[in-house]
N, C-alpha and C. Protein backbone atom coordinates (compact mmCIF):
# COMPACT_ATOMS: atom_id res chain seq x y z
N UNK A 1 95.77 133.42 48.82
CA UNK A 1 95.47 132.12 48.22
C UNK A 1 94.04 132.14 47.70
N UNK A 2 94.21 131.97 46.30
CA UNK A 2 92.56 131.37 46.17
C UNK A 2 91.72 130.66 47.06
N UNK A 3 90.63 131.30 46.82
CA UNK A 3 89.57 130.30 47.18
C UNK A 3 89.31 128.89 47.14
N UNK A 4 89.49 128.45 45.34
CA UNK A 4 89.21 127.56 44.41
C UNK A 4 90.02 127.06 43.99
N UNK A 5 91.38 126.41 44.32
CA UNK A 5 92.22 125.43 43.93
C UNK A 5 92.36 125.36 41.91
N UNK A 6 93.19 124.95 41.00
CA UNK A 6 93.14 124.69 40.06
C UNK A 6 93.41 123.54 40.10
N UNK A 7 92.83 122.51 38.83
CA UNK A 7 92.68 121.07 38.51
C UNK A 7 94.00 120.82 39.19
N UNK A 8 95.22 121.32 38.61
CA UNK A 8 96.62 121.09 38.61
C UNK A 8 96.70 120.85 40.02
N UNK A 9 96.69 121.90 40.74
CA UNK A 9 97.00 121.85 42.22
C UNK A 9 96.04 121.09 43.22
N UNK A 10 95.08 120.71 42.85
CA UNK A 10 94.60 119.64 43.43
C UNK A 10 95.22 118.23 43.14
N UNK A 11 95.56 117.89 42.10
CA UNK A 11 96.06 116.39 41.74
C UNK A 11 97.32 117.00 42.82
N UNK A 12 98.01 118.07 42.91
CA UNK A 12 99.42 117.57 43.38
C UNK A 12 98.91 117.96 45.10
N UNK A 13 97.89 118.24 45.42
CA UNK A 13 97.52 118.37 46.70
C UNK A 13 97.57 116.67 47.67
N UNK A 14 96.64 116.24 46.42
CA UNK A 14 96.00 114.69 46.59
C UNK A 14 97.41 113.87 46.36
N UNK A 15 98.69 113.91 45.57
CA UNK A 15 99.60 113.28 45.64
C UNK A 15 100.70 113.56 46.95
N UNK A 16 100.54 114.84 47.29
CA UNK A 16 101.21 114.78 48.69
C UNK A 16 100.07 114.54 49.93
N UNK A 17 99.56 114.26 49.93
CA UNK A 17 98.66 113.95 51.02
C UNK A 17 99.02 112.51 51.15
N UNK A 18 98.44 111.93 49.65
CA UNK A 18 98.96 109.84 49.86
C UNK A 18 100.16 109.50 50.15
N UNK A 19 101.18 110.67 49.60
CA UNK A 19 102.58 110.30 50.19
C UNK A 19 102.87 110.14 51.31
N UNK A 20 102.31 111.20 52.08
CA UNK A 20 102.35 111.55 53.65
C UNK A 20 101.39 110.36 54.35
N UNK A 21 100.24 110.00 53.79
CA UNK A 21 99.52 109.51 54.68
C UNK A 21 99.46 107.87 53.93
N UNK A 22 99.82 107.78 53.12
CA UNK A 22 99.48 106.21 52.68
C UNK A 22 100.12 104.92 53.63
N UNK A 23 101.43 105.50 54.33
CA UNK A 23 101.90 104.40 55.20
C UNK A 23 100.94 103.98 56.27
N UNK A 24 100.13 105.50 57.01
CA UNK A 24 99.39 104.89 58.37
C UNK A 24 98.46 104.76 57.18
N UNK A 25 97.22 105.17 56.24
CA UNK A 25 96.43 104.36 55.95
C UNK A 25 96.51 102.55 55.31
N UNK A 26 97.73 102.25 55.12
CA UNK A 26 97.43 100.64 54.59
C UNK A 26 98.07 100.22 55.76
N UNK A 27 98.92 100.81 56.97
CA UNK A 27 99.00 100.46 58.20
C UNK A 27 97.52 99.91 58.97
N UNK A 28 96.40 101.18 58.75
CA UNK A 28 95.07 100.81 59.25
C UNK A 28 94.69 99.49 59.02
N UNK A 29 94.70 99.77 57.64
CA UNK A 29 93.92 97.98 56.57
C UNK A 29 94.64 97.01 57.53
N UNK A 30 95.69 97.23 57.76
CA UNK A 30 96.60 95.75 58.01
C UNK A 30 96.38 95.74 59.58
N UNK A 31 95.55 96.74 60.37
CA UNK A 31 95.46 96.53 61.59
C UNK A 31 94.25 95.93 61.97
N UNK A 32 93.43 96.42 60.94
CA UNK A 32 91.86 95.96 60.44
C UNK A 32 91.34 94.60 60.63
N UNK A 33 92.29 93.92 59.36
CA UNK A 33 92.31 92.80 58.78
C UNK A 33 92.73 92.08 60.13
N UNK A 34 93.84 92.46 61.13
CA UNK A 34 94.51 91.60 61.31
C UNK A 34 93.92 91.62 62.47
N UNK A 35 93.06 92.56 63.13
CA UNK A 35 92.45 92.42 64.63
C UNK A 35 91.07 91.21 64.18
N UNK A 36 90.10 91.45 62.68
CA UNK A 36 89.32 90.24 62.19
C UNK A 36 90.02 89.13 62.06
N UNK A 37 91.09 88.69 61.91
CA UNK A 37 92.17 87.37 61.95
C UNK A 37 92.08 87.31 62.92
N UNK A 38 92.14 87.92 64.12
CA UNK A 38 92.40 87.49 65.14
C UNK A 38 91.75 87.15 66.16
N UNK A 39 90.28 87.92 65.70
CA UNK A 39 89.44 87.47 66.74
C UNK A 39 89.04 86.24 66.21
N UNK A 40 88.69 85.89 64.71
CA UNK A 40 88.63 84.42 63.93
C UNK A 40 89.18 83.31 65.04
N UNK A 41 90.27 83.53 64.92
CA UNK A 41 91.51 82.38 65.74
C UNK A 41 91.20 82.48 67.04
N UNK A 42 90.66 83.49 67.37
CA UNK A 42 90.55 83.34 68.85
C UNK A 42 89.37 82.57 68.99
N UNK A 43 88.24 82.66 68.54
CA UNK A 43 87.02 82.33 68.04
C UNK A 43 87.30 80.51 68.55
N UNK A 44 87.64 80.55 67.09
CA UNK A 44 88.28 79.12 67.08
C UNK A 44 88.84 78.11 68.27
N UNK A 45 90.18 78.82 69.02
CA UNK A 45 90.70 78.06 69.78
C UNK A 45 90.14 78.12 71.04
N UNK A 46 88.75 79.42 70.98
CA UNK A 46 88.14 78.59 72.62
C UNK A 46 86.69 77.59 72.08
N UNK A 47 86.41 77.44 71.15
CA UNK A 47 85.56 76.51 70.39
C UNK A 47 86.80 74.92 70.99
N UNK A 48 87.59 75.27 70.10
CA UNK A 48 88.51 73.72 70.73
C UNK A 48 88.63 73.68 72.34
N UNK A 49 89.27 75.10 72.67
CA UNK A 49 89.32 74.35 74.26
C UNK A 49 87.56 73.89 74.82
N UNK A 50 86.68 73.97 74.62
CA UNK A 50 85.36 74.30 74.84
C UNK A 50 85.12 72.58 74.57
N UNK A 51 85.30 72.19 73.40
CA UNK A 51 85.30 70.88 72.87
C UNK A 51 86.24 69.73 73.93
N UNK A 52 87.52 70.49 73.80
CA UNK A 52 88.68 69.60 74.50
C UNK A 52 88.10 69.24 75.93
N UNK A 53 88.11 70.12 76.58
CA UNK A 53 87.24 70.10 77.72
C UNK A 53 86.53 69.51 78.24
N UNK A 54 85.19 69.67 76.95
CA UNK A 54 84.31 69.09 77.63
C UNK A 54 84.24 67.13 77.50
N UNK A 55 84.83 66.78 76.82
CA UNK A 55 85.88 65.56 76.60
C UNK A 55 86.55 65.28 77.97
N UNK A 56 87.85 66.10 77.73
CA UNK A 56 88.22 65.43 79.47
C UNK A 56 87.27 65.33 80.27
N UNK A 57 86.27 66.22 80.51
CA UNK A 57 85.08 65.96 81.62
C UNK A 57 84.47 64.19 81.94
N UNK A 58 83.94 64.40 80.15
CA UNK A 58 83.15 63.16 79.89
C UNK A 58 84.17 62.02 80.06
N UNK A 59 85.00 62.19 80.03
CA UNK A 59 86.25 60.47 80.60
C UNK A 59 86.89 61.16 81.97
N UNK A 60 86.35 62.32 83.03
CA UNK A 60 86.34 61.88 84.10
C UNK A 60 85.19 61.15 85.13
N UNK A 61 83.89 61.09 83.92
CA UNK A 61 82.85 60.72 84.59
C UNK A 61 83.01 59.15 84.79
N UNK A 62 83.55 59.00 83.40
CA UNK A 62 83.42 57.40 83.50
C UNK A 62 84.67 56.63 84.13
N UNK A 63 86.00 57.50 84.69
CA UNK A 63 86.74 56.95 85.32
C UNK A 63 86.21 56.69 86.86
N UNK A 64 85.43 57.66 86.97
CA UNK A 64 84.87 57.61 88.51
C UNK A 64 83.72 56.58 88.13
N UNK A 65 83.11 56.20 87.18
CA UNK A 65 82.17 55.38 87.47
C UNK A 65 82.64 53.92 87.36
N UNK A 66 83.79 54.02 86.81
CA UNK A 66 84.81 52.50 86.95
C UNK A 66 85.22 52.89 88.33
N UNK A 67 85.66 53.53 88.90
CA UNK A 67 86.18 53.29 90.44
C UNK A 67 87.63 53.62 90.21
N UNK A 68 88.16 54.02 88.92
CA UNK A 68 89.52 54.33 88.39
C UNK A 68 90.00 56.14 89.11
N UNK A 69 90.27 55.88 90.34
CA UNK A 69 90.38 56.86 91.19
C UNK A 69 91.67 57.56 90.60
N UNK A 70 92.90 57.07 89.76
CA UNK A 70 94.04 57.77 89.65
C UNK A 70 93.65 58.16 88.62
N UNK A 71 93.40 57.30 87.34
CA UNK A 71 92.78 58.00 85.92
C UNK A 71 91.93 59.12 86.12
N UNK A 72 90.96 59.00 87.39
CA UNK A 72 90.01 60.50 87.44
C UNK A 72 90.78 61.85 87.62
N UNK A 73 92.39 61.59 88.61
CA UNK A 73 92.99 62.65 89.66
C UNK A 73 93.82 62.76 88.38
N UNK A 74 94.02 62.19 87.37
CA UNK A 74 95.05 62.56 86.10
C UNK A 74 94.21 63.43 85.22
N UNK A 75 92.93 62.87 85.03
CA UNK A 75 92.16 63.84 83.98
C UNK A 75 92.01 65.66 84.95
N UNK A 76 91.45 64.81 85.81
CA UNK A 76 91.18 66.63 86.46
C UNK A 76 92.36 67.19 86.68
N UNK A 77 93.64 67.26 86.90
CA UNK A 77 94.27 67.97 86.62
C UNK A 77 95.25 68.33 85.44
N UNK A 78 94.36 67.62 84.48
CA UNK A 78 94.75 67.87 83.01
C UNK A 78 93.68 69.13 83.04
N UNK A 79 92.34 68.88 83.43
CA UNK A 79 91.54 70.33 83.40
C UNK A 79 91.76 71.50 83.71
N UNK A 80 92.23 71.28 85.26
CA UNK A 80 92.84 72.61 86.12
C UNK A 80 94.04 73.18 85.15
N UNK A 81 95.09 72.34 84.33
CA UNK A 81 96.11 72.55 84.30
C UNK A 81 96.08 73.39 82.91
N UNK A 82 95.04 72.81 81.94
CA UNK A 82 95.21 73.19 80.44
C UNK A 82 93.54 73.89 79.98
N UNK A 83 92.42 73.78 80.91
CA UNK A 83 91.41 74.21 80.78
C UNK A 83 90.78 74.87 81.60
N UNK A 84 91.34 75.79 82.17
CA UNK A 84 91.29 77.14 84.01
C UNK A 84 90.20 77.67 83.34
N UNK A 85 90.28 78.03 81.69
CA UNK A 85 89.37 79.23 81.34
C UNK A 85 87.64 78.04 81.20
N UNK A 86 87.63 77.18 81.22
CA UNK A 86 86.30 76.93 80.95
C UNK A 86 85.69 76.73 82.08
N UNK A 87 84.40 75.88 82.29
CA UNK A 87 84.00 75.87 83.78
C UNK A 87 83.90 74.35 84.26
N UNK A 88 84.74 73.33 83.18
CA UNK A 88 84.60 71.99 83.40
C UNK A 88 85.54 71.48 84.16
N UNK A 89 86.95 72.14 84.65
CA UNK A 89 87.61 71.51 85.72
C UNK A 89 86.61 72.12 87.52
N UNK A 90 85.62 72.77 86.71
CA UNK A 90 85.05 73.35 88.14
C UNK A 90 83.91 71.52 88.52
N UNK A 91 83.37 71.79 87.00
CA UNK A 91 81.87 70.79 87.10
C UNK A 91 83.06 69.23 87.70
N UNK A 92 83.96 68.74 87.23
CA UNK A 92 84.66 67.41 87.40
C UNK A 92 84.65 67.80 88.29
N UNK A 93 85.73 68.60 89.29
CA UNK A 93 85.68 68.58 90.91
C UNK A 93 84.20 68.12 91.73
N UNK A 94 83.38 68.98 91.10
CA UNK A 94 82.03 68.68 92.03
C UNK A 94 81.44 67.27 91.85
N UNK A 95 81.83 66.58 90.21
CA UNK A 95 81.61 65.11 90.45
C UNK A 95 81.77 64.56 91.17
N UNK A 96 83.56 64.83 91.35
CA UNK A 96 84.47 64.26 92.32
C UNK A 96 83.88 64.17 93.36
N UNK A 97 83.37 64.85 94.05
CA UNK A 97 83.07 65.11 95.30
C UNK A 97 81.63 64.53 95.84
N UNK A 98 80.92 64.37 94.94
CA UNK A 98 79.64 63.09 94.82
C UNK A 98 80.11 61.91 95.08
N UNK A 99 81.20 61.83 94.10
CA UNK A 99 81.74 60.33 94.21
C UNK A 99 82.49 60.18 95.96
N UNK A 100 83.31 61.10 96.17
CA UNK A 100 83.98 60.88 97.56
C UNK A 100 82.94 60.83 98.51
N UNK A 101 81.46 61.59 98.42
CA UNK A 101 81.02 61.99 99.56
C UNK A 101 80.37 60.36 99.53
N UNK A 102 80.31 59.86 98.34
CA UNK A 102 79.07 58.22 98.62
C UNK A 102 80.20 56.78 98.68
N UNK A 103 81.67 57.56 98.85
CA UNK A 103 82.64 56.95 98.98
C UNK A 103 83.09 57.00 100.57
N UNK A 104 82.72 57.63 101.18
CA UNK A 104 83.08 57.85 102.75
C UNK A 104 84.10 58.83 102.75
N UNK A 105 84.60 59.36 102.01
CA UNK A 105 85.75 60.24 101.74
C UNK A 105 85.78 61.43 101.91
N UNK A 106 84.86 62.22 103.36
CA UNK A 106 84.14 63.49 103.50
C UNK A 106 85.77 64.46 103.56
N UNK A 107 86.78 63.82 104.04
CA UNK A 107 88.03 64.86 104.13
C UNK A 107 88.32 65.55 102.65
N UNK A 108 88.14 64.82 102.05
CA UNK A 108 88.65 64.47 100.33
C UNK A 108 87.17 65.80 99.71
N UNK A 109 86.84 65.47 99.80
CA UNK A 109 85.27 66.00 99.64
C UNK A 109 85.63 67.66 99.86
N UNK A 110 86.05 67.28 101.71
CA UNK A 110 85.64 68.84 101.45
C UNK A 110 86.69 70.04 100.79
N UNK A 111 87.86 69.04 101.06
CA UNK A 111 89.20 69.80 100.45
C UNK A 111 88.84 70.19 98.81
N UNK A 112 88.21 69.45 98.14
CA UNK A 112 87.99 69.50 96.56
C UNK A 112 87.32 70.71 96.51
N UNK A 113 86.11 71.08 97.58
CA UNK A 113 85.08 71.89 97.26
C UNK A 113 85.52 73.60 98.04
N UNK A 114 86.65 73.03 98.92
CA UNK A 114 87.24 74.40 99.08
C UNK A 114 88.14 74.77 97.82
N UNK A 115 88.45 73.86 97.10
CA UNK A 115 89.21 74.45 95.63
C UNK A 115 88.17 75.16 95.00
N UNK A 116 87.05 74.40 94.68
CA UNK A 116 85.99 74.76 94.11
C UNK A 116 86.09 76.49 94.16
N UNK A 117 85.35 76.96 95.14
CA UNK A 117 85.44 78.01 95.85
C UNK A 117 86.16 78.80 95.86
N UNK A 118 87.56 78.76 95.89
CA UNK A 118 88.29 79.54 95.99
C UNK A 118 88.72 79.72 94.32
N UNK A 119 88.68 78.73 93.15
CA UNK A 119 89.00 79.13 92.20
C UNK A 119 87.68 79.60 91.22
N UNK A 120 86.90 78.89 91.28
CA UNK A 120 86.12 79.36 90.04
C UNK A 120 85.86 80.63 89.71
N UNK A 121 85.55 80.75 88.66
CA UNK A 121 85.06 82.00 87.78
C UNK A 121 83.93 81.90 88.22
N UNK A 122 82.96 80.67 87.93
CA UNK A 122 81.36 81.11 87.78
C UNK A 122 80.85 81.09 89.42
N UNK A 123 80.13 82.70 89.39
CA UNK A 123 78.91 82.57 90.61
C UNK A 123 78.48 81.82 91.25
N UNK A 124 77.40 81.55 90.27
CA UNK A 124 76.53 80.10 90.39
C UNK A 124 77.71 78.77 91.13
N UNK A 125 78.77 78.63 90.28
CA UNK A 125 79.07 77.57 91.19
C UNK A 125 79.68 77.83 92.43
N UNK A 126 80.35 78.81 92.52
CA UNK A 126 80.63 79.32 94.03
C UNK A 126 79.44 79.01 94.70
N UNK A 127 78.17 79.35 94.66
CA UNK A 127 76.89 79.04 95.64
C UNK A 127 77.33 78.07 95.76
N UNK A 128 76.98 76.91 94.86
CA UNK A 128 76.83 75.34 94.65
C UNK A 128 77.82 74.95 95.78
N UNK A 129 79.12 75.14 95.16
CA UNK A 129 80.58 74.72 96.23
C UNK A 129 80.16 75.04 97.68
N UNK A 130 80.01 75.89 97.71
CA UNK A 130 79.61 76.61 99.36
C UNK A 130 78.59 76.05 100.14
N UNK A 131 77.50 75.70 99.13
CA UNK A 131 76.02 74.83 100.27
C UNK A 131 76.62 73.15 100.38
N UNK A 132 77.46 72.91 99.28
CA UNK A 132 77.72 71.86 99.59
C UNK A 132 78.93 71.25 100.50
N UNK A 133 79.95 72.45 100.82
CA UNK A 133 81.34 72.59 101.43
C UNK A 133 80.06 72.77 102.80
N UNK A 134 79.31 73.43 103.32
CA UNK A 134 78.88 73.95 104.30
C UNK A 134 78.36 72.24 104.98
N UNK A 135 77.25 71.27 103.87
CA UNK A 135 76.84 69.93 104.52
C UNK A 135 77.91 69.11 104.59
N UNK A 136 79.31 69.15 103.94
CA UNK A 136 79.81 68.03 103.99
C UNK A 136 81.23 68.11 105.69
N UNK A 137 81.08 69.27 105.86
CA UNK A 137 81.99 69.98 107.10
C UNK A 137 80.60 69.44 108.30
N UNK A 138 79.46 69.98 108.46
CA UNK A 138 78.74 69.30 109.14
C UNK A 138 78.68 68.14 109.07
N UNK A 139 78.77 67.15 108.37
CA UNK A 139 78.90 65.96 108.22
C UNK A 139 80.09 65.59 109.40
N UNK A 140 81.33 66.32 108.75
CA UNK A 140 82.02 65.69 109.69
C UNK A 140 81.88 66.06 111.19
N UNK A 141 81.29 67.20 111.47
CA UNK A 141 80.64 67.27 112.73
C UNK A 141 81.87 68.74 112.57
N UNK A 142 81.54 69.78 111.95
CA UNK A 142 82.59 71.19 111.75
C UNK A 142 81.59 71.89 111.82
N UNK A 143 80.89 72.21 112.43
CA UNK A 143 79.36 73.25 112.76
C UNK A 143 79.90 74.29 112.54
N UNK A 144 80.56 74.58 113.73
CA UNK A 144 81.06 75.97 113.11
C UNK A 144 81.35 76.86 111.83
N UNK A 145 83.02 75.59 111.58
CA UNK A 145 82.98 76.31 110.03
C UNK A 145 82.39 75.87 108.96
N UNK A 146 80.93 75.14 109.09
CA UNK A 146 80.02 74.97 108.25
C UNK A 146 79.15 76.10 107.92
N UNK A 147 78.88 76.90 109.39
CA UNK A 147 78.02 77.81 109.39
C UNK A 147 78.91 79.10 109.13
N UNK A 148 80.27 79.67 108.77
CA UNK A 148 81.38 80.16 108.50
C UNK A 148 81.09 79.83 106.74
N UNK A 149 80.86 78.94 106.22
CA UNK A 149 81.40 79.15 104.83
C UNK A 149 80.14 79.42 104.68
N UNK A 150 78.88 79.15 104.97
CA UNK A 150 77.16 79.86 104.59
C UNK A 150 77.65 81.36 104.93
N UNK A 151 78.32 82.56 105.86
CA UNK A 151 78.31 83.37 106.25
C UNK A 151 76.96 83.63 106.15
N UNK A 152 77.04 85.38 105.81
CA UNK A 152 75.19 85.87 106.20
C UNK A 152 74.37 85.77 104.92
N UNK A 153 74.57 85.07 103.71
CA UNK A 153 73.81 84.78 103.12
C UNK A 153 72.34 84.49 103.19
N UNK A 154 71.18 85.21 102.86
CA UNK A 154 70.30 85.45 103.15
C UNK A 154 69.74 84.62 102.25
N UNK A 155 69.70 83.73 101.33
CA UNK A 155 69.26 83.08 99.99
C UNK A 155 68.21 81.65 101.32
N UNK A 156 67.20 82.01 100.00
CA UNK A 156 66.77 80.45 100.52
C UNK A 156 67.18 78.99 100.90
N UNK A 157 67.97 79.39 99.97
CA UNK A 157 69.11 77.90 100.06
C UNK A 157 70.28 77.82 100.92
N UNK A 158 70.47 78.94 101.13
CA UNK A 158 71.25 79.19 102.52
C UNK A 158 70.72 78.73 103.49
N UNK A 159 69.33 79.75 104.16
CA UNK A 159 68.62 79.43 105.17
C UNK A 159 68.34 77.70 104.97
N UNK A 160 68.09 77.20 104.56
CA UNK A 160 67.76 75.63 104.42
C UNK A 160 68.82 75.44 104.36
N UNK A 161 70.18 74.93 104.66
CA UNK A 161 71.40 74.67 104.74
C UNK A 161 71.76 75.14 106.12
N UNK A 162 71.52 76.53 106.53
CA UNK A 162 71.66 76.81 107.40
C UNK A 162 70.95 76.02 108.76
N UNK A 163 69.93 75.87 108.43
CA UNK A 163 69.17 75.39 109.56
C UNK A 163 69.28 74.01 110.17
N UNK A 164 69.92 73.43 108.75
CA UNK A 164 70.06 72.12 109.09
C UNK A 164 72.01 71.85 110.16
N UNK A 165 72.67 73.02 109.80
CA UNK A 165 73.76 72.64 110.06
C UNK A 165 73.29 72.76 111.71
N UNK A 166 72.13 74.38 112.13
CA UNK A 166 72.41 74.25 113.44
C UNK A 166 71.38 73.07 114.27
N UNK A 167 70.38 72.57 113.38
CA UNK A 167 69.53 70.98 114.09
C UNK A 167 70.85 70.28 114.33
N UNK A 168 71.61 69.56 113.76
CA UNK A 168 72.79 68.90 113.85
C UNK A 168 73.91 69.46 115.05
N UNK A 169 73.85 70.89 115.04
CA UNK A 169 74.89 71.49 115.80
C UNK A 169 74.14 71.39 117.17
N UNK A 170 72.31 71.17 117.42
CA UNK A 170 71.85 71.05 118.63
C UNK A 170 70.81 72.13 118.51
N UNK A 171 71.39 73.44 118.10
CA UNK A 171 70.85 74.61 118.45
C UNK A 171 69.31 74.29 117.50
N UNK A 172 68.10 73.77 118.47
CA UNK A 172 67.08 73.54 117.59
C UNK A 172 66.36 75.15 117.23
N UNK A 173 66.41 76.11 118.04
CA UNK A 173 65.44 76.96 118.33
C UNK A 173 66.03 78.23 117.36
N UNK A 174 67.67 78.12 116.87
CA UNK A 174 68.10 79.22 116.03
C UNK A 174 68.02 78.31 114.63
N UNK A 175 67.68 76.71 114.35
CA UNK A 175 67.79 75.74 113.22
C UNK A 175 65.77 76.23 113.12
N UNK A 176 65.28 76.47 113.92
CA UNK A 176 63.82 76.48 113.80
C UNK A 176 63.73 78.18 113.16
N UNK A 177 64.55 78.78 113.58
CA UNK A 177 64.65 80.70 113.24
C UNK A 177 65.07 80.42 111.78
N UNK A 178 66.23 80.04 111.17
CA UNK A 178 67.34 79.71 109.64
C UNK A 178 65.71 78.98 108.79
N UNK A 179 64.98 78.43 109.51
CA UNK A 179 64.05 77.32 108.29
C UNK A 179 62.98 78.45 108.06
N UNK A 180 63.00 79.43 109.70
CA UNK A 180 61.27 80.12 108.88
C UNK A 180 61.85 81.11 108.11
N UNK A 181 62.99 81.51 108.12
CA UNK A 181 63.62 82.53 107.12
C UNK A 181 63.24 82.43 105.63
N UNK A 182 63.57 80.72 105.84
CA UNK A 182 63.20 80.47 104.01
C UNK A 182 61.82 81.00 103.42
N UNK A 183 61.03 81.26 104.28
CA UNK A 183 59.37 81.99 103.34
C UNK A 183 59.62 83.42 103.35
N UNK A 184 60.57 83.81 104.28
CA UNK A 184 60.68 85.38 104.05
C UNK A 184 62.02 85.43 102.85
N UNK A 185 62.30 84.70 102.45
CA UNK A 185 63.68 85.04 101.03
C UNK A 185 63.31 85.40 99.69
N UNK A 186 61.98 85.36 99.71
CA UNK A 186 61.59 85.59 98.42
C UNK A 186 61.13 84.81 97.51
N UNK A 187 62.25 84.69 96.28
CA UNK A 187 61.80 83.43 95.28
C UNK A 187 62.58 82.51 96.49
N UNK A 188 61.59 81.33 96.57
CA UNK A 188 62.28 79.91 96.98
C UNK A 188 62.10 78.74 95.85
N UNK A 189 62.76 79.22 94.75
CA UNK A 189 62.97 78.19 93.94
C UNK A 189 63.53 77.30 94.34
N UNK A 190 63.35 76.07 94.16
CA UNK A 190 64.10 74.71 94.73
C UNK A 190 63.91 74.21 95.88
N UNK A 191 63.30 74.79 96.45
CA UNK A 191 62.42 74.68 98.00
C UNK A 191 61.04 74.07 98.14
N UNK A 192 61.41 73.53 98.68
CA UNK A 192 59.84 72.54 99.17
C UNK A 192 59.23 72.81 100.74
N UNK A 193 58.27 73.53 100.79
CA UNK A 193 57.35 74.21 101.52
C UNK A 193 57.42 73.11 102.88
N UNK A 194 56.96 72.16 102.50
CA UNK A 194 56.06 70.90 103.07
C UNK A 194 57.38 70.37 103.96
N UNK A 195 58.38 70.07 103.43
CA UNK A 195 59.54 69.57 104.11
C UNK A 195 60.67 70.57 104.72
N UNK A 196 60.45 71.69 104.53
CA UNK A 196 60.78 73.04 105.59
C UNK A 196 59.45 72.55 106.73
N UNK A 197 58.70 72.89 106.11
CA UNK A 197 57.80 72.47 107.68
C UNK A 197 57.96 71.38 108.59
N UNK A 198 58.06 70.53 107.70
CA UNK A 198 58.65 69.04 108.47
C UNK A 198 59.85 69.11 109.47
N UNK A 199 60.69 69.89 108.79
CA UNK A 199 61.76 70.39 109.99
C UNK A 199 61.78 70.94 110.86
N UNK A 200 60.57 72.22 110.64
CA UNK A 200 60.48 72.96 111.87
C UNK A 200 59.56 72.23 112.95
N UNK A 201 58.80 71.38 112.62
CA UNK A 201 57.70 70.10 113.84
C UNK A 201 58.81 69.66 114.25
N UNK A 202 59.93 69.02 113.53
CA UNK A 202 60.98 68.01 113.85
C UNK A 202 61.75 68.54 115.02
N UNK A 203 61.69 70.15 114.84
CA UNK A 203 62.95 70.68 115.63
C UNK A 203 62.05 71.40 117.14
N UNK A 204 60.87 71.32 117.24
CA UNK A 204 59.64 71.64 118.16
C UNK A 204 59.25 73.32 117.66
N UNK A 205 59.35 73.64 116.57
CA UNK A 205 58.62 74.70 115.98
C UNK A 205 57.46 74.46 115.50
N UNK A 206 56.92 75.57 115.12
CA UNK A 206 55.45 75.43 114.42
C UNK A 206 55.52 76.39 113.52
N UNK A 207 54.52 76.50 112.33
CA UNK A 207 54.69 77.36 111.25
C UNK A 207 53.16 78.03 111.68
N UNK A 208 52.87 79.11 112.19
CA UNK A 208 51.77 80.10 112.41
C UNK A 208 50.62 80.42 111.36
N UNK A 209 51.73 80.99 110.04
CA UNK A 209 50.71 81.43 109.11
C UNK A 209 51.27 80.77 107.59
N UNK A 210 50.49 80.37 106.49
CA UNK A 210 50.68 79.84 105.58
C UNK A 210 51.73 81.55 104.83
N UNK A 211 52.37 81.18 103.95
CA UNK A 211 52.89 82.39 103.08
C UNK A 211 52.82 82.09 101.71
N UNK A 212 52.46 83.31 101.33
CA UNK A 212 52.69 83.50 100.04
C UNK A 212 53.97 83.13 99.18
N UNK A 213 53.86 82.69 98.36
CA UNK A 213 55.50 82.41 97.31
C UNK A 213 55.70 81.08 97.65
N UNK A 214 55.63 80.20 98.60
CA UNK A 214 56.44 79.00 98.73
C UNK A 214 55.47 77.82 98.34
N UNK A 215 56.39 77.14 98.19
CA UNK A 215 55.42 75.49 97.69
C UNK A 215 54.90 75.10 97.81
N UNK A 216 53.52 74.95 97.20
CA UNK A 216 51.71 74.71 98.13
C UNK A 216 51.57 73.17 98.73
């Protein structure tokens, strides 16, 4: 075989090649096109659920702020039911649960925030659910599995949650150990220095040495 092809036999090279290959190449185009269609639409319909959403949210706030307790339990499980993927049937529950806890409704409360917990997607609100599932079980006087849903979480906001469940549970001297933890956690964002201390005088501790990082 030559080296060098002639004009001729190249055009008929290039015509059996498109024969052979033109189905998967405009197959490609059309897989192309149609994966950009599709992420478009996809685009789109979590923009709406995102919108829809955050709508039901905003008319479960104001059913709870009318006192419209069934209109609230209809919207939120319009959330759970048609909006799992966003994080607003998470945020309504935790309304909910403001509203029950300044409602006397700590059973209600804590059942919502063990949903919380057990379903969400986001991190962050798993913490949230959990420090707040942890005070509202102490509330009802559940020490135990208050100090069970904190497990060994080492976070500042743990230890301050923690400490308070065991002042309440009695145990002042392991509630005085959980509060000085909080200067050894690191960042204590959201922590107030002054009123950790207040707890540990409260509980017959004393704070020894000032630390670095916490709230002057």
């Amino acid at each position: 075989m030559d080296e060098y092809l002639s004009e001729r036999q190249q055009v008929e090279q290039v015509k059996a090649w498109v024969k052979e290959n033109a189905v998967w190449a405009v197959g490609g185009l059309v897989i192309g096109f149609g994966l950009l269609f599709g992420m478009k639409q996809w685009n789109l319909y979590t923009a709406r659920q995102a919108q829809g959403a955050a709508e039901q949210y905003q008319s479960v706030l104001q059913a709870l702020s009318a006192n419209d307790t069934s209109g609230a339990d209809k919207i939120v499980k319009t959330l759970s039911d048609d909006y799992s993927r966003t994080p607003y049937a998470d945020l309504a529950n935790l309304a909910y649960v403001r509203f029950d806890v300044e409602s006397g409704r700590l059973e209600a409360a804590a059942t919502r925030l063990q949903t919380v917990v057990k379903t969400t997607r986001d991190p962050e609100l798993t913490q949230i659910a959990r420090l707040r599932l942890a005070r509202v079980q102490a509330a009802l006087g559940q020490f135990d599995d208050a100090l069970k849903t904190l497990g060994d979480d080492k976070g500042p906001a743990f230890a301050d949650v923690r400490g308070d469940v065991l002042f309440q549970k009695g145990d002042h001297a392991a509630a005085v150990d959980a509060w000085k933890s909080v200067f050894a956690a690191g960042e204590q964002r959201g922590i107030d220095r002054q009123i950790i201390e207040l707890k540990i005088g409260a509980a017959g501790g004393t704070v020894t040495a000032p630390v670095q990082g916490g709230t002057p």
